[in-house]
PDB file of N, CA and C in Angstrom:
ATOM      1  N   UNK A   1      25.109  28.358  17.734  1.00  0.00           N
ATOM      2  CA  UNK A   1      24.742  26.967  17.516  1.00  0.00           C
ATOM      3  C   UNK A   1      23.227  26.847  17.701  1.00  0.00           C
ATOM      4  N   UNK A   2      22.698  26.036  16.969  1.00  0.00           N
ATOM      5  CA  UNK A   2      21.609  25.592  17.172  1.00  0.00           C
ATOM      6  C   UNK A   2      21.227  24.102  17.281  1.00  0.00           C
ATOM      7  N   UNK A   3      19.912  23.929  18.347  1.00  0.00           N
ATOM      8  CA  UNK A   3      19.884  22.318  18.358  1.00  0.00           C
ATOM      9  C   UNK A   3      18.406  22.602  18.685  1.00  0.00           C
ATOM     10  N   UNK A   4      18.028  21.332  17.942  1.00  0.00           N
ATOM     11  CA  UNK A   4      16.722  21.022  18.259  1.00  0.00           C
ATOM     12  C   UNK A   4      17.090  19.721  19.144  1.00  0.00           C
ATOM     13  N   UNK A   5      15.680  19.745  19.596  1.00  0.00           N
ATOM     14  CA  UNK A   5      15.454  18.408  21.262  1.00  0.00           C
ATOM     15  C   UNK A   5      14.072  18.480  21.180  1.00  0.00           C
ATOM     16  N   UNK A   6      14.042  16.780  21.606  1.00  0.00           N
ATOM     17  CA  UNK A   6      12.836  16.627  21.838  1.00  0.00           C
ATOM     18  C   UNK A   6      12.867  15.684  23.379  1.00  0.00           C
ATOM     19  N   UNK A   7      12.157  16.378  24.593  1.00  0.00           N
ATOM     20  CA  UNK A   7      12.667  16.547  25.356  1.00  0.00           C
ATOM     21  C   UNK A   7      11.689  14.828  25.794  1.00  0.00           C
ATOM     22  N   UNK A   8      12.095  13.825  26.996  1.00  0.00           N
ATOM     23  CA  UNK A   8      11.143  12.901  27.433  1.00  0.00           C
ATOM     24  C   UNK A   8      10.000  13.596  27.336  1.00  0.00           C
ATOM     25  N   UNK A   9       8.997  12.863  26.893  1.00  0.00           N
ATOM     26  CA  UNK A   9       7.303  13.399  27.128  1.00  0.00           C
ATOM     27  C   UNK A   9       5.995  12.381  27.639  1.00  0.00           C
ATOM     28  N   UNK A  10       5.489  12.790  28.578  1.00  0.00           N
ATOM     29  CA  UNK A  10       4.003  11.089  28.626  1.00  0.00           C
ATOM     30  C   UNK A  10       2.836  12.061  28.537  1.00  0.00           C
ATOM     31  N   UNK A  11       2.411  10.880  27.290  1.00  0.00           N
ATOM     32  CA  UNK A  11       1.153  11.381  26.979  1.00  0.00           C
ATOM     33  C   UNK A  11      -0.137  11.110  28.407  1.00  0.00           C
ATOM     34  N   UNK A  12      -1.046  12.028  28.225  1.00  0.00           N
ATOM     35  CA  UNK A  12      -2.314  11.891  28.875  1.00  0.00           C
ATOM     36  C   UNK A  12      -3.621  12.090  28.432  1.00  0.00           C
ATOM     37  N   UNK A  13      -4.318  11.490  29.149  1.00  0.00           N
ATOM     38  CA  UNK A  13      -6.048  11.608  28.284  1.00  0.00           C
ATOM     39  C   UNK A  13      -7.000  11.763  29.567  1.00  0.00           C
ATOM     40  N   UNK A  14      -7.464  12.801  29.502  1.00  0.00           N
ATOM     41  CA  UNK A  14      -8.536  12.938  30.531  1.00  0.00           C
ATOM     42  C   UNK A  14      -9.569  13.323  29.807  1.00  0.00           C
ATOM     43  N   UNK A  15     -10.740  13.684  30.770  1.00  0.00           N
ATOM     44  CA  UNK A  15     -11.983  13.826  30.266  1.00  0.00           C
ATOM     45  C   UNK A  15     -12.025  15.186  29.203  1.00  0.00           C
ATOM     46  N   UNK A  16     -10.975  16.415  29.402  1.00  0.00           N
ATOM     47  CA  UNK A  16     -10.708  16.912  28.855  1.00  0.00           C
ATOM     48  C   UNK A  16     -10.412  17.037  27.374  1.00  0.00           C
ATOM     49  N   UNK A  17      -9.776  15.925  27.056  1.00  0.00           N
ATOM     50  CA  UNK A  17      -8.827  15.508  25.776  1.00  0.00           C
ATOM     51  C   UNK A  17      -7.352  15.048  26.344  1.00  0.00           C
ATOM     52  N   UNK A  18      -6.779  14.998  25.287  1.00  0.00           N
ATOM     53  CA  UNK A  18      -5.692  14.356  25.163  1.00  0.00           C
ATOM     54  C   UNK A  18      -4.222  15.601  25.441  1.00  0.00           C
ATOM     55  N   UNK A  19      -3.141  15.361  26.002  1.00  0.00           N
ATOM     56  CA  UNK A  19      -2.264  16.426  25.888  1.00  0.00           C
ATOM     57  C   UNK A  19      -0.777  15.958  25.755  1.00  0.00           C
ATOM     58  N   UNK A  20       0.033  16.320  25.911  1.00  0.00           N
ATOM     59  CA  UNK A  20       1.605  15.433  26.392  1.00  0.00           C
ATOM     60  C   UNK A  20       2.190  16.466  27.511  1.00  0.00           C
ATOM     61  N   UNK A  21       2.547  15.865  28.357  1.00  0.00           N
ATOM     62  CA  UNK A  21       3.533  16.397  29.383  1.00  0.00           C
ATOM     63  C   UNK A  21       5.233  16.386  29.514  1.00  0.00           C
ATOM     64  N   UNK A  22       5.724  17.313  29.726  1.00  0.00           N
ATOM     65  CA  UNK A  22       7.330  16.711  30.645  1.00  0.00           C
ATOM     66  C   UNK A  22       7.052  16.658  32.262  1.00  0.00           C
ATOM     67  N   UNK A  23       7.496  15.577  32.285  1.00  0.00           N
ATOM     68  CA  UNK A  23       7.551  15.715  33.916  1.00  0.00           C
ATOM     69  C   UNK A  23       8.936  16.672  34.406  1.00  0.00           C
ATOM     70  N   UNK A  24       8.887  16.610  36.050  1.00  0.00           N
ATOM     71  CA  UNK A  24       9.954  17.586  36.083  1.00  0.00           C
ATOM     72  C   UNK A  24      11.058  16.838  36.291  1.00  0.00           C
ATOM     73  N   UNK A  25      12.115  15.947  35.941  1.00  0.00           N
ATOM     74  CA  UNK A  25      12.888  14.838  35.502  1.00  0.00           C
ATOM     75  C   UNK A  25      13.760  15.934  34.450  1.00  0.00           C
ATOM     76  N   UNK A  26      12.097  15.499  33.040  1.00  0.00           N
ATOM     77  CA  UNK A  26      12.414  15.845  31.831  1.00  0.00           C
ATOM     78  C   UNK A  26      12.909  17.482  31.696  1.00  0.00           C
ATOM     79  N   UNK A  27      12.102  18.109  32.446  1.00  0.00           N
ATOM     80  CA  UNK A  27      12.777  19.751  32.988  1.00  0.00           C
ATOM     81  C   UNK A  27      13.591  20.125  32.893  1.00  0.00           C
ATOM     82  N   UNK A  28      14.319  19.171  34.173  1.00  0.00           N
ATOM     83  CA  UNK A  28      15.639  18.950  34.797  1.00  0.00           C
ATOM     84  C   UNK A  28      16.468  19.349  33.955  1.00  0.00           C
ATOM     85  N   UNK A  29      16.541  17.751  33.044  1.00  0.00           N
ATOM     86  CA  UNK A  29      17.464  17.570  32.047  1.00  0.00           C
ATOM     87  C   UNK A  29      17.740  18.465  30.805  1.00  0.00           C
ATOM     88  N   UNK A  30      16.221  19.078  30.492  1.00  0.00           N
ATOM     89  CA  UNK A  30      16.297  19.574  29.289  1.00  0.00           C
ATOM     90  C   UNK A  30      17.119  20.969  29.697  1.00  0.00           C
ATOM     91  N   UNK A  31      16.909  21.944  30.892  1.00  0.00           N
ATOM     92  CA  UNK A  31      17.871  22.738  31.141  1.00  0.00           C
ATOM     93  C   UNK A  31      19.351  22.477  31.718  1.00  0.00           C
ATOM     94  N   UNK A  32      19.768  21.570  31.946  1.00  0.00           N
ATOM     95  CA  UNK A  32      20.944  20.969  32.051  1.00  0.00           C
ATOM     96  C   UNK A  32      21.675  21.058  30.421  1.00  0.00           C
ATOM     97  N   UNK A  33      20.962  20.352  29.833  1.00  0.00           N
ATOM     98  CA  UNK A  33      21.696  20.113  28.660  1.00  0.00           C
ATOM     99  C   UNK A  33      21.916  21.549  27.834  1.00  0.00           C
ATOM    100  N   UNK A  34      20.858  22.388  27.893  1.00  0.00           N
ATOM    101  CA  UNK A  34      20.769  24.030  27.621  1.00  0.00           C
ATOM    102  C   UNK A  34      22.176  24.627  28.265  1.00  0.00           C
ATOM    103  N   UNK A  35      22.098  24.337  29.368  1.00  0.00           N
ATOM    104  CA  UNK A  35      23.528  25.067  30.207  1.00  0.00           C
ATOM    105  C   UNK A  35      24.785  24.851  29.355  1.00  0.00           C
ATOM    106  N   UNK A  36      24.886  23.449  29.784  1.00  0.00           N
ATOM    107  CA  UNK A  36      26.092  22.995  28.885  1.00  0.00           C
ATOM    108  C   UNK A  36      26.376  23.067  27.400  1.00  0.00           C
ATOM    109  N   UNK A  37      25.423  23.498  27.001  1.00  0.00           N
ATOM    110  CA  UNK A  37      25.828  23.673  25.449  1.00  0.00           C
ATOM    111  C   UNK A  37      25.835  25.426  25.117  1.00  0.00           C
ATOM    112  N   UNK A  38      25.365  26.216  26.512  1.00  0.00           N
ATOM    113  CA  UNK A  38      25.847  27.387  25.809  1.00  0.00           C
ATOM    114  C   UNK A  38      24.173  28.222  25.833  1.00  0.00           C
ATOM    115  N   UNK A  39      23.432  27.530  25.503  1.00  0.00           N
ATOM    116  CA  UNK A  39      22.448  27.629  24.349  1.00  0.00           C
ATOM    117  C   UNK A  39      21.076  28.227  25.851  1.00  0.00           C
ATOM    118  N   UNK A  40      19.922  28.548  24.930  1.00  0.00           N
ATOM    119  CA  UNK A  40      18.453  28.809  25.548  1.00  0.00           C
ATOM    120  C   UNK A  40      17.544  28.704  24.840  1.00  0.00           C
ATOM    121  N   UNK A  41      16.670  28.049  25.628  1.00  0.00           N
ATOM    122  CA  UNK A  41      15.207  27.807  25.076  1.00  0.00           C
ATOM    123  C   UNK A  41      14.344  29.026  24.000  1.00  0.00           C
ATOM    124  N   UNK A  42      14.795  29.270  23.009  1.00  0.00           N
ATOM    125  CA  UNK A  42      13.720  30.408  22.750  1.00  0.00           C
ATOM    126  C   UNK A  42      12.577  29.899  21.797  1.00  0.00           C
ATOM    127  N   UNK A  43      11.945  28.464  22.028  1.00  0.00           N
ATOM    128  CA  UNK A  43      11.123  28.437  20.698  1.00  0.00           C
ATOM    129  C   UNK A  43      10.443  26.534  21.201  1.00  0.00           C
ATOM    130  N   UNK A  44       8.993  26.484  21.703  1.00  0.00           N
ATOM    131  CA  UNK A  44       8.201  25.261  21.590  1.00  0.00           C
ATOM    132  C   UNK A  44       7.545  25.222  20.498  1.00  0.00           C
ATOM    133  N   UNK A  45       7.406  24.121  19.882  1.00  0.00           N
ATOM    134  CA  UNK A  45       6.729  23.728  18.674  1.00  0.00           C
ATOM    135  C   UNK A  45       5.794  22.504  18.992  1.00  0.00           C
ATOM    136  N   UNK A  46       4.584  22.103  19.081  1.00  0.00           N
ATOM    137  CA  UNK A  46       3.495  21.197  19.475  1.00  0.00           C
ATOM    138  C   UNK A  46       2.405  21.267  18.325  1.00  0.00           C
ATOM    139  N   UNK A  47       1.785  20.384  18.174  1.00  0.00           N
ATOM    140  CA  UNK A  47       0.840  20.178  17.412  1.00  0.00           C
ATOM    141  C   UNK A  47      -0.233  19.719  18.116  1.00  0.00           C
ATOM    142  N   UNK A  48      -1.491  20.552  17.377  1.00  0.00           N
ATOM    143  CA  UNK A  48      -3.219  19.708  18.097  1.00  0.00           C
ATOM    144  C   UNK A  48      -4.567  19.074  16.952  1.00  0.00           C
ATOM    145  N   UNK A  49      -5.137  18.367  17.824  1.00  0.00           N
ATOM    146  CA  UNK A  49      -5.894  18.206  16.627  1.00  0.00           C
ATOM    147  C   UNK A  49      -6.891  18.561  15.513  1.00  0.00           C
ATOM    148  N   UNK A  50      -7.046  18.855  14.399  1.00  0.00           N
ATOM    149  CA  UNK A  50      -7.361  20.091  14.055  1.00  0.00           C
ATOM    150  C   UNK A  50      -7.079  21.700  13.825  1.00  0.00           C
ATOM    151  N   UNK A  51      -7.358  22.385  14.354  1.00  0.00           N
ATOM    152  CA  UNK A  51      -6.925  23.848  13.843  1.00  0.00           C
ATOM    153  C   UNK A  51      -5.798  23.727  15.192  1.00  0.00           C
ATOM    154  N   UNK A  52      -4.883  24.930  14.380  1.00  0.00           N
ATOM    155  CA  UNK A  52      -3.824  25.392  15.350  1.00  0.00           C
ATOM    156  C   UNK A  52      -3.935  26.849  16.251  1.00  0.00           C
ATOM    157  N   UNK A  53      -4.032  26.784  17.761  1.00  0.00           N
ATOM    158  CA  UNK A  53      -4.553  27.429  18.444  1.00  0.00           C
ATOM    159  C   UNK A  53      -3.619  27.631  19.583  1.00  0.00           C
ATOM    160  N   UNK A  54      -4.172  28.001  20.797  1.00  0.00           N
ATOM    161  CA  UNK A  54      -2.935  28.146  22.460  1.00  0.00           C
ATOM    162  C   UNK A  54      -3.793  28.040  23.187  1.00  0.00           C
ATOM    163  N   UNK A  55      -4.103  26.803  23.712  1.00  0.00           N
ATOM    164  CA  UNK A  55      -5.067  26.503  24.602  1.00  0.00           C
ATOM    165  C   UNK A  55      -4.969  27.009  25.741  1.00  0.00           C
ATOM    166  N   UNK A  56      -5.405  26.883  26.931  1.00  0.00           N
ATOM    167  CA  UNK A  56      -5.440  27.005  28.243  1.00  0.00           C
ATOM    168  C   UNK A  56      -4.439  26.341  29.148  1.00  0.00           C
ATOM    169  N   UNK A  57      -4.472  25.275  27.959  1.00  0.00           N
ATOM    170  CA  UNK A  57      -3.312  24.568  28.818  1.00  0.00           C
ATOM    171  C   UNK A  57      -1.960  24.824  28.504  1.00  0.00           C
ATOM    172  N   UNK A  58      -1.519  25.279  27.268  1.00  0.00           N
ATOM    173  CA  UNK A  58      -0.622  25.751  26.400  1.00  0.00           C
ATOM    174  C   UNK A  58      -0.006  27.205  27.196  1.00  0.00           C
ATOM    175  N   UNK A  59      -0.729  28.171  27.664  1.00  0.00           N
ATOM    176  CA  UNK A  59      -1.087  28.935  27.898  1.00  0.00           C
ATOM    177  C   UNK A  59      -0.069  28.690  29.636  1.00  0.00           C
ATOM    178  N   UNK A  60      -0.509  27.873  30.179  1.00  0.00           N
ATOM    179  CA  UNK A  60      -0.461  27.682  31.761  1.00  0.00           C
ATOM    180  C   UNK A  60       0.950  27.233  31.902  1.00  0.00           C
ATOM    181  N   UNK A  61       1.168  25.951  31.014  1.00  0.00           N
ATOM    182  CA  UNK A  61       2.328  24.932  31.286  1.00  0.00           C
ATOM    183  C   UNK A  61       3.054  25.101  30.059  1.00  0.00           C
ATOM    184  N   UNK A  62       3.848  26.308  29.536  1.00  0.00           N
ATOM    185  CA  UNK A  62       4.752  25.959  28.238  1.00  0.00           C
ATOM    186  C   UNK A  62       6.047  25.669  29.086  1.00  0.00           C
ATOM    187  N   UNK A  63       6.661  25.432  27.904  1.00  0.00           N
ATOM    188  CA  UNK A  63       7.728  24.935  28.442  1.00  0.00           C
ATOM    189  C   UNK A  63       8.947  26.644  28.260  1.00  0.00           C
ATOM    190  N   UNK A  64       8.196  27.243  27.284  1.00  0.00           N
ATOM    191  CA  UNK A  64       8.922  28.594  27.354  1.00  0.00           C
ATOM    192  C   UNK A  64       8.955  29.384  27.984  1.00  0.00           C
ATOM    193  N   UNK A  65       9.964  29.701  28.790  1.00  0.00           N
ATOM    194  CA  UNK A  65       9.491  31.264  30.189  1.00  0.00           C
ATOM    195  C   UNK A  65      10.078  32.770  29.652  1.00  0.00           C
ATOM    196  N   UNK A  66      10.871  32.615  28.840  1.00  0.00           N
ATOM    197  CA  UNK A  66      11.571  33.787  28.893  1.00  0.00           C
ATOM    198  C   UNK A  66      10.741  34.793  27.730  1.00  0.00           C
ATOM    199  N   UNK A  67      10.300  36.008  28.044  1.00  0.00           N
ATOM    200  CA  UNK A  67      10.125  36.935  27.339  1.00  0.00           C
ATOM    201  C   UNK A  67      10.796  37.094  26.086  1.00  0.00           C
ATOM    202  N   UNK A  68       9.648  37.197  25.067  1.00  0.00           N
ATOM    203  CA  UNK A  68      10.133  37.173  23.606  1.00  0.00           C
ATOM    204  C   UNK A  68      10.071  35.477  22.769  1.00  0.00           C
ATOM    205  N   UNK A  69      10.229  34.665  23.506  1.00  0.00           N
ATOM    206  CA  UNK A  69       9.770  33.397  23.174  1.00  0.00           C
ATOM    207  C   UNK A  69       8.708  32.896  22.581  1.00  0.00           C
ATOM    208  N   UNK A  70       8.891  31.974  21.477  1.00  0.00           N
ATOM    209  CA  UNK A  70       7.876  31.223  20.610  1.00  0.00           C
ATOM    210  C   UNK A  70       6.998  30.307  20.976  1.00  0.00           C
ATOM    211  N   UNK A  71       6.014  30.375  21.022  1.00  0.00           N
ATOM    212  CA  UNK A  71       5.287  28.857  20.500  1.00  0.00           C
ATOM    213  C   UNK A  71       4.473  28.426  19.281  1.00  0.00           C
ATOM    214  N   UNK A  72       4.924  27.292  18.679  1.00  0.00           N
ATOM    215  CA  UNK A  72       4.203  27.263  17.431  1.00  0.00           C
ATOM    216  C   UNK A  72       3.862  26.223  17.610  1.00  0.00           C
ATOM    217  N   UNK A  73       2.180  26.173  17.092  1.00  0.00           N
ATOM    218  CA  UNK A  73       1.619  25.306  17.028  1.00  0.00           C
ATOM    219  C   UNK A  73       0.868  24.748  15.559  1.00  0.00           C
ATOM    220  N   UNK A  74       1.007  23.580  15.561  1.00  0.00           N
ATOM    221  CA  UNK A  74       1.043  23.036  14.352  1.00  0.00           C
ATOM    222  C   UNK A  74      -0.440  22.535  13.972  1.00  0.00           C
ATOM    223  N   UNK A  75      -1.393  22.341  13.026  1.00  0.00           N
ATOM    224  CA  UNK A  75      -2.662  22.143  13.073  1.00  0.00           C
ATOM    225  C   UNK A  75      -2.499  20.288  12.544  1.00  0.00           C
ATOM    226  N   UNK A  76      -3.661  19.819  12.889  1.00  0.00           N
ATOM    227  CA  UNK A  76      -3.837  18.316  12.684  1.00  0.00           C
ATOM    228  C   UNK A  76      -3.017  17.564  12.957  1.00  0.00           C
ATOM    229  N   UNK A  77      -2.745  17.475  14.137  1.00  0.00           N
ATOM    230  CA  UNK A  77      -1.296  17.007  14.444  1.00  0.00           C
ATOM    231  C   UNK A  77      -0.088  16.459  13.284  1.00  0.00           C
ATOM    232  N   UNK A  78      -0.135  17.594  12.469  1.00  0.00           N
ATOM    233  CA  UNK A  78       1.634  17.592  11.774  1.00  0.00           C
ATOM    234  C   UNK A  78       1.713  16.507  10.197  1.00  0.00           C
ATOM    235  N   UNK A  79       0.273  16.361  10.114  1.00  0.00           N
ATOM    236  CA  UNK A  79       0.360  15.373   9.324  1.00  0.00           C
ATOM    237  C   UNK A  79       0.203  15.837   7.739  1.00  0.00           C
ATOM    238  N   UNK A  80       0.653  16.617   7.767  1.00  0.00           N
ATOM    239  CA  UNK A  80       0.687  17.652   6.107  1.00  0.00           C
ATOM    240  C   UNK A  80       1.848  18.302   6.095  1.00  0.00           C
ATOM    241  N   UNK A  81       2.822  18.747   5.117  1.00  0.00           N
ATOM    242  CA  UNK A  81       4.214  19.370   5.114  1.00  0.00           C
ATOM    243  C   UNK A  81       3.765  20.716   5.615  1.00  0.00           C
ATOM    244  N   UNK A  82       4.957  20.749   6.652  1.00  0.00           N
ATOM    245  CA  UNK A  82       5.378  22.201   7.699  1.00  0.00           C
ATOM    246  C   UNK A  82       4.840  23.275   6.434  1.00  0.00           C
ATOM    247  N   UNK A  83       3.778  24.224   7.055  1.00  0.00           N
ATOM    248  CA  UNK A  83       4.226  25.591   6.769  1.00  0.00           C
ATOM    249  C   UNK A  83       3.982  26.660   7.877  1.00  0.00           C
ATOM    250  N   UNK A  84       4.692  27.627   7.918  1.00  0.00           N
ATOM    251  CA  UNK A  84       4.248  28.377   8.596  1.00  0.00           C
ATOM    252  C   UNK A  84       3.342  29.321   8.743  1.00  0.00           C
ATOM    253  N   UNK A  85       3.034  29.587   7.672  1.00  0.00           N
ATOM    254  CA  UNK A  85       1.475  29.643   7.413  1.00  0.00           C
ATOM    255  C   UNK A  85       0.190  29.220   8.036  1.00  0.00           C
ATOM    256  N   UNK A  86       0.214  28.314   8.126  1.00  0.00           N
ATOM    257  CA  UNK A  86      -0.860  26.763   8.655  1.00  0.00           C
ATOM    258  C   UNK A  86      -0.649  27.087   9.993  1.00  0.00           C
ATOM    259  N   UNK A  87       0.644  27.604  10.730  1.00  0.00           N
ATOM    260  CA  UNK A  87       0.313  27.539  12.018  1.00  0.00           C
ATOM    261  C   UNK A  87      -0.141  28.650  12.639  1.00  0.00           C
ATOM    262  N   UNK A  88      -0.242  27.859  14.460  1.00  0.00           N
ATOM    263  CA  UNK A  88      -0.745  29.136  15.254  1.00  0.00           C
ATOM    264  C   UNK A  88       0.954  30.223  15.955  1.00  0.00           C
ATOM    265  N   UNK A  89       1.177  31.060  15.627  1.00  0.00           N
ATOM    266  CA  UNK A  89       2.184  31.470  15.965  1.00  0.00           C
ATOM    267  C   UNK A  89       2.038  32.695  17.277  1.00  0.00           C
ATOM    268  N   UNK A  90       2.818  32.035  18.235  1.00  0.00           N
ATOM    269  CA  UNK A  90       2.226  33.184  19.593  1.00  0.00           C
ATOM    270  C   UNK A  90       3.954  33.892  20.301  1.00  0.00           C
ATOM    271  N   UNK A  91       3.958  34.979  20.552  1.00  0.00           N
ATOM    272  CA  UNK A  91       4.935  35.280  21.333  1.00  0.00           C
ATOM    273  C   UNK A  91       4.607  36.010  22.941  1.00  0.00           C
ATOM    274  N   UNK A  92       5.682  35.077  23.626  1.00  0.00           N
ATOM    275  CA  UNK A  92       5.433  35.622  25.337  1.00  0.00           C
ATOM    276  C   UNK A  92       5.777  36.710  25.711  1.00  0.00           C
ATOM    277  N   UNK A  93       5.021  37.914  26.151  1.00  0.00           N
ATOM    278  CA  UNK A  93       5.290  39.367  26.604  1.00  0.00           C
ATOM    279  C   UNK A  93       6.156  39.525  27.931  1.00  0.00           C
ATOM    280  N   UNK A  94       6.785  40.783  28.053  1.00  0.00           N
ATOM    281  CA  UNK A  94       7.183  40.783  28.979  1.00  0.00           C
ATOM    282  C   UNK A  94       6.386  40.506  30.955  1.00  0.00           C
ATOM    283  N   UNK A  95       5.055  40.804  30.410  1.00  0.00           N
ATOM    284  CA  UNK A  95       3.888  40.715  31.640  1.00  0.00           C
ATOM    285  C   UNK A  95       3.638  39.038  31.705  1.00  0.00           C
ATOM    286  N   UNK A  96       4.127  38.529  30.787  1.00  0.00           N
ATOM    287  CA  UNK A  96       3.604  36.793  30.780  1.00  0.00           C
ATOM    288  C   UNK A  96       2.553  36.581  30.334  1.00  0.00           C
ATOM    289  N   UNK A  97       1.977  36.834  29.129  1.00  0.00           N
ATOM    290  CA  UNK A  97       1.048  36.836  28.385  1.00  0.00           C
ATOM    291  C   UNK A  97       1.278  36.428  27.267  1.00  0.00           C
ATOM    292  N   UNK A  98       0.845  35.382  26.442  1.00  0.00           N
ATOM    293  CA  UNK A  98       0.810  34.945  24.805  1.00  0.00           C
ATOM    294  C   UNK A  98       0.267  35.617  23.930  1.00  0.00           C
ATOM    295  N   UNK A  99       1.263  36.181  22.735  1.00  0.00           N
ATOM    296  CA  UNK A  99       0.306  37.501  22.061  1.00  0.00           C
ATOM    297  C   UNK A  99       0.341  36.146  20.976  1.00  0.00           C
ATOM    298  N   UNK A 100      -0.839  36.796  19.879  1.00  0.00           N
ATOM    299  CA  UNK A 100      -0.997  35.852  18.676  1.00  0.00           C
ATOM    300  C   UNK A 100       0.290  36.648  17.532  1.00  0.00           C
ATOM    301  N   UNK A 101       1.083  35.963  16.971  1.00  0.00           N
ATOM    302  CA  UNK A 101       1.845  37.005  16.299  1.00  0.00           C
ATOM    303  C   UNK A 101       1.303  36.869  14.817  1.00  0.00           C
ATOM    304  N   UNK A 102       1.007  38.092  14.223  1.00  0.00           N
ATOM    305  CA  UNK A 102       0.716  38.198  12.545  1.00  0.00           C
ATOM    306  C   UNK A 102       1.251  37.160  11.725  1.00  0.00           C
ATOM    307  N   UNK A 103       0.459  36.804  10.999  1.00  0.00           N
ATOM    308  CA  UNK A 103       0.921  35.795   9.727  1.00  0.00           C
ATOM    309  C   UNK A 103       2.519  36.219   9.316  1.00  0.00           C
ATOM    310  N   UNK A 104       1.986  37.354   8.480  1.00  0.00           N
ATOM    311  CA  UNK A 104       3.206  37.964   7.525  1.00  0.00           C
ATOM    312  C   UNK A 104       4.790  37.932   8.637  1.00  0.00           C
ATOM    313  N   UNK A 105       4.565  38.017  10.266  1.00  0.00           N
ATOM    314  CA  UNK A 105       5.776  38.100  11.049  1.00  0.00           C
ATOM    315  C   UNK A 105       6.197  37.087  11.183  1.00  0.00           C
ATOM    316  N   UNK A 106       5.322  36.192  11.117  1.00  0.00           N
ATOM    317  CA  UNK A 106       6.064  34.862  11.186  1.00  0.00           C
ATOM    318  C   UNK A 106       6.659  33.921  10.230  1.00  0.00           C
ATOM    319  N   UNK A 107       5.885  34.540   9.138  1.00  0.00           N
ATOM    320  CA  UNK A 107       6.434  34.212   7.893  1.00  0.00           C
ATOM    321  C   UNK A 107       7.735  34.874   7.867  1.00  0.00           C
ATOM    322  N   UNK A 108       8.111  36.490   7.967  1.00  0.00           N
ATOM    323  CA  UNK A 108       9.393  36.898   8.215  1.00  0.00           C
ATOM    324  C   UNK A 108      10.681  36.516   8.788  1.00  0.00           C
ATOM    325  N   UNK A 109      10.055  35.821  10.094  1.00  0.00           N
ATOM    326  CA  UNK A 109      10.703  35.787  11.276  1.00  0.00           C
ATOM    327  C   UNK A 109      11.106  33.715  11.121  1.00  0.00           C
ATOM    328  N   UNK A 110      10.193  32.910  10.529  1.00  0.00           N
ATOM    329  CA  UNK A 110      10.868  31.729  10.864  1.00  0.00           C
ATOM    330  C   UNK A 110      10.593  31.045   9.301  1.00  0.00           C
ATOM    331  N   UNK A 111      11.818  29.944   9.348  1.00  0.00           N
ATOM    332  CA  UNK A 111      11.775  29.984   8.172  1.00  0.00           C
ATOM    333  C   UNK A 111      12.644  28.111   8.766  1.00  0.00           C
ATOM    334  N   UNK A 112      12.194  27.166   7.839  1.00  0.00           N
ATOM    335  CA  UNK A 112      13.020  25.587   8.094  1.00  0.00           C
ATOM    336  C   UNK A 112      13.918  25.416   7.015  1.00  0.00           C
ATOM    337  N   UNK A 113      15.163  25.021   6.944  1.00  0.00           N
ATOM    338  CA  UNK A 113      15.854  24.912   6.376  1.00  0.00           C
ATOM    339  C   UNK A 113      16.437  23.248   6.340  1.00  0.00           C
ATOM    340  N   UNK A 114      16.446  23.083   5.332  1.00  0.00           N
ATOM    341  CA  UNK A 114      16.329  21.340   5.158  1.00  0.00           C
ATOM    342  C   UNK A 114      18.271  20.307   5.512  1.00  0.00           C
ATOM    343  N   UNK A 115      18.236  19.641   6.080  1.00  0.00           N
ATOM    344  CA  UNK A 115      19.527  19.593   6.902  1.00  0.00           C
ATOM    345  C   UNK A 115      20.109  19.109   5.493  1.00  0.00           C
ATOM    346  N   UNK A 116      21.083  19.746   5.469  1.00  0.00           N
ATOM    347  CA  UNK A 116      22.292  19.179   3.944  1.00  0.00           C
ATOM    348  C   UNK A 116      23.376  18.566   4.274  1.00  0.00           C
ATOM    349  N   UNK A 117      23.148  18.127   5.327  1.00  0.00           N
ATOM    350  CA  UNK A 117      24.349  16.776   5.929  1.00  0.00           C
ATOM    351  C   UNK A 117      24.185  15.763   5.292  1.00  0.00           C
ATOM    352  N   UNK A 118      24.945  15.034   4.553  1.00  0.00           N
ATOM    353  CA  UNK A 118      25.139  13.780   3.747  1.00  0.00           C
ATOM    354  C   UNK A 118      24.747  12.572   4.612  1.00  0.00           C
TER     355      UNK A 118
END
């Protein structure tokens, strides 16, 4: 099975820029609901403004822990049709490190499929 979620989020703006958070509430819940359905986190998807990258902060606070896990990040915050191409595509090592993953792998590896539910 698969499910997408979009988990509670509050935005913030510091002198930094702008980011969105889960608090740990939203945590909570979002692995609760993981349990019960069976299922695991293997894949965050976020968008920034401008080019698509893995910030520092991206980097510190994902919401992905488990080795082998995605993050994709989307450029200009999302406002042009998905490709995967366009994005920044990173996978988490076993040491806890974000590798950048190759275009062509991610092109391999993920692919959206348009919901054909009536």
């Amino acid at each position: 099975m698969l499910t997408v979620t979009a988990p509670r989020q509050r935005a913030v703006k510091s002198g930094q820029g702008v980011c969105v958070v889960l608090d740990g509430d939203a945590l909570h819940g979002l692995n609760v609901s993981l349990h019960k359905a069976g299922e695991r986190l293997f894949a965050q998807v976020h968008s920034h403004p401008g080019r698509a990258y893995h910030s520092p902060m991206d980097d510190q606070y994902a919401v992905v822990t488990a080795a082998g896990g995605l993050s994709i990040v989307v450029p200009d915050f999302a406002v042009r049709p998905f490709s995967v191409g366009d994005c920044a595509i990173y996978r988490l090592t076993r040491s806890g490190k974000w590798t950048v993953m190759p275009k062509r792998r991610a092109e391999a590896l993920i692919y959206v499929v348009k919901d054909q539910t009536p």
